[in-house]
Protein backbone atom coordinates (compact mmCIF):
# COMPACT_ATOMS: atom_id res chain seq x y z
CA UNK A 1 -46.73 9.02 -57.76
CA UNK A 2 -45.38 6.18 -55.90
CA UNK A 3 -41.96 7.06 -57.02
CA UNK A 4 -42.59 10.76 -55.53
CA UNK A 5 -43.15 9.64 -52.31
CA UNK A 6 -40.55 7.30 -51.85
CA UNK A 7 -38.09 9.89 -52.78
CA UNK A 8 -39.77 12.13 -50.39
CA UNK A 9 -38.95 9.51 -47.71
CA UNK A 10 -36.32 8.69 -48.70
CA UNK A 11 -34.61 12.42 -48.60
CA UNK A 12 -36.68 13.19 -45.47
CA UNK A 13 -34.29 9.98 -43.36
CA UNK A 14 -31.32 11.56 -44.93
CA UNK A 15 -32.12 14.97 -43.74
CA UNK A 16 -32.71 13.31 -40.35
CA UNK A 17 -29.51 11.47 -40.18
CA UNK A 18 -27.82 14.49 -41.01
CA UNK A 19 -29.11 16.22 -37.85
CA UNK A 20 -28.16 13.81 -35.31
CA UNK A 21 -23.91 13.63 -36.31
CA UNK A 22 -21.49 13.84 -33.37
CA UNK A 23 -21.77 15.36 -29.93
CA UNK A 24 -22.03 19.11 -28.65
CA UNK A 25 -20.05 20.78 -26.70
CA UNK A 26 -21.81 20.66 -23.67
CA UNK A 27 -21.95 16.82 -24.09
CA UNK A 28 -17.84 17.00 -24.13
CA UNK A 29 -17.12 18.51 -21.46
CA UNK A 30 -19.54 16.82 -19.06
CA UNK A 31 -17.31 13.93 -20.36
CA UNK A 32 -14.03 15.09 -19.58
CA UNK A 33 -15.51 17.05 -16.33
CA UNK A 34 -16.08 13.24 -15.24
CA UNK A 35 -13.07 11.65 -16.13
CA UNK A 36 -11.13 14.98 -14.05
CA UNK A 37 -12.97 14.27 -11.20
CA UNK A 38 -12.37 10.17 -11.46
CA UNK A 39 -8.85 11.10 -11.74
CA UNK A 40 -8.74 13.52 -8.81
CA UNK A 41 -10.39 10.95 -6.68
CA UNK A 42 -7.99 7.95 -8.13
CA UNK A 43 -4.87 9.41 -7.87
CA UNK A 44 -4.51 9.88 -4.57
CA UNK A 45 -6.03 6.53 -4.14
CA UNK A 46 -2.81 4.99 -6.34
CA UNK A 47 -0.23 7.11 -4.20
CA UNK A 48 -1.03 5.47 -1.18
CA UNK A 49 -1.30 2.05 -2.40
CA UNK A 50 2.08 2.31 -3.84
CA UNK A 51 3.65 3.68 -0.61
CA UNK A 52 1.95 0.98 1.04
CA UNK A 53 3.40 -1.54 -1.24
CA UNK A 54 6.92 0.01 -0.61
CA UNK A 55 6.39 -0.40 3.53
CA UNK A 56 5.89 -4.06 2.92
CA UNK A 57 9.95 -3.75 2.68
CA UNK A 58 10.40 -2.92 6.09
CA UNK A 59 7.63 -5.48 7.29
CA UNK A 60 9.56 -7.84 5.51
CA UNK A 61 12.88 -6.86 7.02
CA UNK A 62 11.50 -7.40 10.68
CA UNK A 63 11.31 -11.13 9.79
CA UNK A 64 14.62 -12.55 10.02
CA UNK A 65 15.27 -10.39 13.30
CA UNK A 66 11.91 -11.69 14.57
CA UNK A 67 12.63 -15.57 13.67
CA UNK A 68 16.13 -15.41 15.44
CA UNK A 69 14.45 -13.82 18.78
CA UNK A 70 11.86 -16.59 18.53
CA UNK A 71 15.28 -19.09 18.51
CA UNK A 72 16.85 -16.87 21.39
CA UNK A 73 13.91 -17.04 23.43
CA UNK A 74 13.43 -20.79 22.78
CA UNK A 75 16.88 -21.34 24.13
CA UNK A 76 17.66 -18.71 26.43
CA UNK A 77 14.67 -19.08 28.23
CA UNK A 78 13.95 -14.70 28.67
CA UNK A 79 14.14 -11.79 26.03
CA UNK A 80 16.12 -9.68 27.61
CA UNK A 81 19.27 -10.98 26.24
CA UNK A 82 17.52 -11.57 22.71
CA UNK A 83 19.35 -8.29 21.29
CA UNK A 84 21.13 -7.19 18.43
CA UNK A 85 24.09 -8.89 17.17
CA UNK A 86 23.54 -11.70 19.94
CA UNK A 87 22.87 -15.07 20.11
CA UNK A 88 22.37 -15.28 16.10
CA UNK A 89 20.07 -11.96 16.19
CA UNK A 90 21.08 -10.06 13.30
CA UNK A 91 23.17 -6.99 13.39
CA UNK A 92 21.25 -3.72 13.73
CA UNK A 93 20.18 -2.10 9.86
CA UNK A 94 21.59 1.90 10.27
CA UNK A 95 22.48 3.19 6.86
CA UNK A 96 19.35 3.17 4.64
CA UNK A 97 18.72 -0.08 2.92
CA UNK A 98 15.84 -0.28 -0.17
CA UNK A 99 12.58 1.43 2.29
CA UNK A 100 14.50 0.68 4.94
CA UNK A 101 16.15 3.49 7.05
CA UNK A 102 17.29 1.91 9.80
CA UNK A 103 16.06 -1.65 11.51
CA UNK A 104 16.52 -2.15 15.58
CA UNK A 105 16.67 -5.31 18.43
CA UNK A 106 16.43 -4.74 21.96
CA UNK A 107 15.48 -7.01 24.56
CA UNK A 108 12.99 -8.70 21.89
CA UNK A 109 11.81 -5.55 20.70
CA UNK A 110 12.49 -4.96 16.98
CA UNK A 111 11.80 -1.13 15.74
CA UNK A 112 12.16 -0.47 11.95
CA UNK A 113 11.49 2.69 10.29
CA UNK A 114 10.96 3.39 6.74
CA UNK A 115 12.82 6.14 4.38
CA UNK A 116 10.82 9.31 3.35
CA UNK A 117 9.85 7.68 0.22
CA UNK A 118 7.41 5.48 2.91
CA UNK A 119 6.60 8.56 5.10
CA UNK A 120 9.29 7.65 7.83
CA UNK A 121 6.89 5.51 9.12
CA UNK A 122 7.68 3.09 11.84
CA UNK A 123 6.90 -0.55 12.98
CA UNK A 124 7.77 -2.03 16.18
CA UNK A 125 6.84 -5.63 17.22
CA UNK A 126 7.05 -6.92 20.53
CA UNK A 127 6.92 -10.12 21.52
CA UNK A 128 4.95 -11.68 24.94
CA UNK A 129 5.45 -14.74 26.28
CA UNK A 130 2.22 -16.65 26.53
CA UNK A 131 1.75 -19.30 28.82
CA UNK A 132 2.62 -22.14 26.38
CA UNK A 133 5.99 -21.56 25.71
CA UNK A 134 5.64 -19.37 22.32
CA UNK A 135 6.26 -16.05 21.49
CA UNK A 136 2.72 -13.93 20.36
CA UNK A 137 4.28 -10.53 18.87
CA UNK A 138 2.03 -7.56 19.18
CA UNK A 139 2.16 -4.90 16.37
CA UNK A 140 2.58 -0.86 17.38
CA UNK A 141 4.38 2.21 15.62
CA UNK A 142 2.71 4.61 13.17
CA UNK A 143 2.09 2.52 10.20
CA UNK A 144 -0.44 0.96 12.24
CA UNK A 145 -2.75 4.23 12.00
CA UNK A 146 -2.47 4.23 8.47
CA UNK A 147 -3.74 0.87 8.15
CA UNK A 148 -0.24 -0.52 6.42
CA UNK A 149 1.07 -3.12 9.11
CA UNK A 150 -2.12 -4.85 10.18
C-alpha cells in the first residue's frame, strides 16, 4: 500500500511539472512590448549623446584661437587688434575640418560652427576684461540651448 501511494505522488509532481513548462504568449509579448518601448526611449537618448560628443570637436578647436587672444591681449594691451591671422592668432578655419565647418577671430571674438553631422550648431566665446588684468570668456551661440557647450 505504501508503494501505491508513493507512486501516486510521485506521478501526481510529474503531472504538475508538466503543467508549468515555458511561457505564454501573452507573457512574450509583454516582454518584447517592454524592451520596444526601452528602445524607443533609448535611442534617441544615444543620438544626442553622440552628436554631443562630436561638438566637443569644435569646442576643442576654439582653444588654440582662444589661448593666442589671451597672449594678444596680454601684450597688446586691447582686443580689438586680437584678430585672425594677427599677432600669432591662428588663421581663420573655412573649408570644413572633422565637425568643424568653419572657425572665426574678430576683435577677440571667436565664432565656430559645426557641420550638419553636429546640427550646424554654433559657439561663440567672448572674452571681457576684468579688472585684474585677465581675460573671463563668456559662452553664447546655439549649442548653448542644447545644453552641449556649458
Amino acid at each position: 500500500m505504501e508503494i501505491d501511494i508513493m507512486k501516486n505522488l510521485k506521478s501526481l509532481s510529474n503531472k504538475s511539472l508538466n503543467k508549468a513548462k515555458g511561457f505564454t504568449l501573452i507573457e512574450l509579448m509583454i516582454v518584447v512590448a517592454i524592451i520596444g518601448i526601452l528602445a524607443a526611449v533609448a535611442l534617441p537618448a544615444y543620438q544626442d549623446y553622440t552628436k554631443k560628443a562630436k561638438f566637443s570637436e569644435v569646442v576643442t578647436a576654439s582653444g588654440a584661437a582662444k589661448t593666442a587672444i589671451e597672449i594678444c591681449y596680454q601684450t597688446e594691451g586691447v582686443l580689438t587688434g586680437c584678430t585672425a591671422g594677427a599677432f600669432g592668432i591662428p588663421a581663420d578655419i573655412t573649408t570644413a575640418e572633422g565637425y568643424v565647418a568653419s572657425l572665426a577671430t574678430s576683435a577677440g571674438v571667436i565664432t565656430a560652427t559645426g557641420t550638419t553631422d553636429v546640427d550646424s550648431l554654433t559657439y561663440i566665446i567672448t572674452p571681457v576684461a576684468a579688472a585684474s588684468g585677465k581675460l573671463v570668456w563668456g559662452q553664447t551661440g546655439t549649442c548653448a540651448a542644447k545644453g552641449w557647450c556649458k
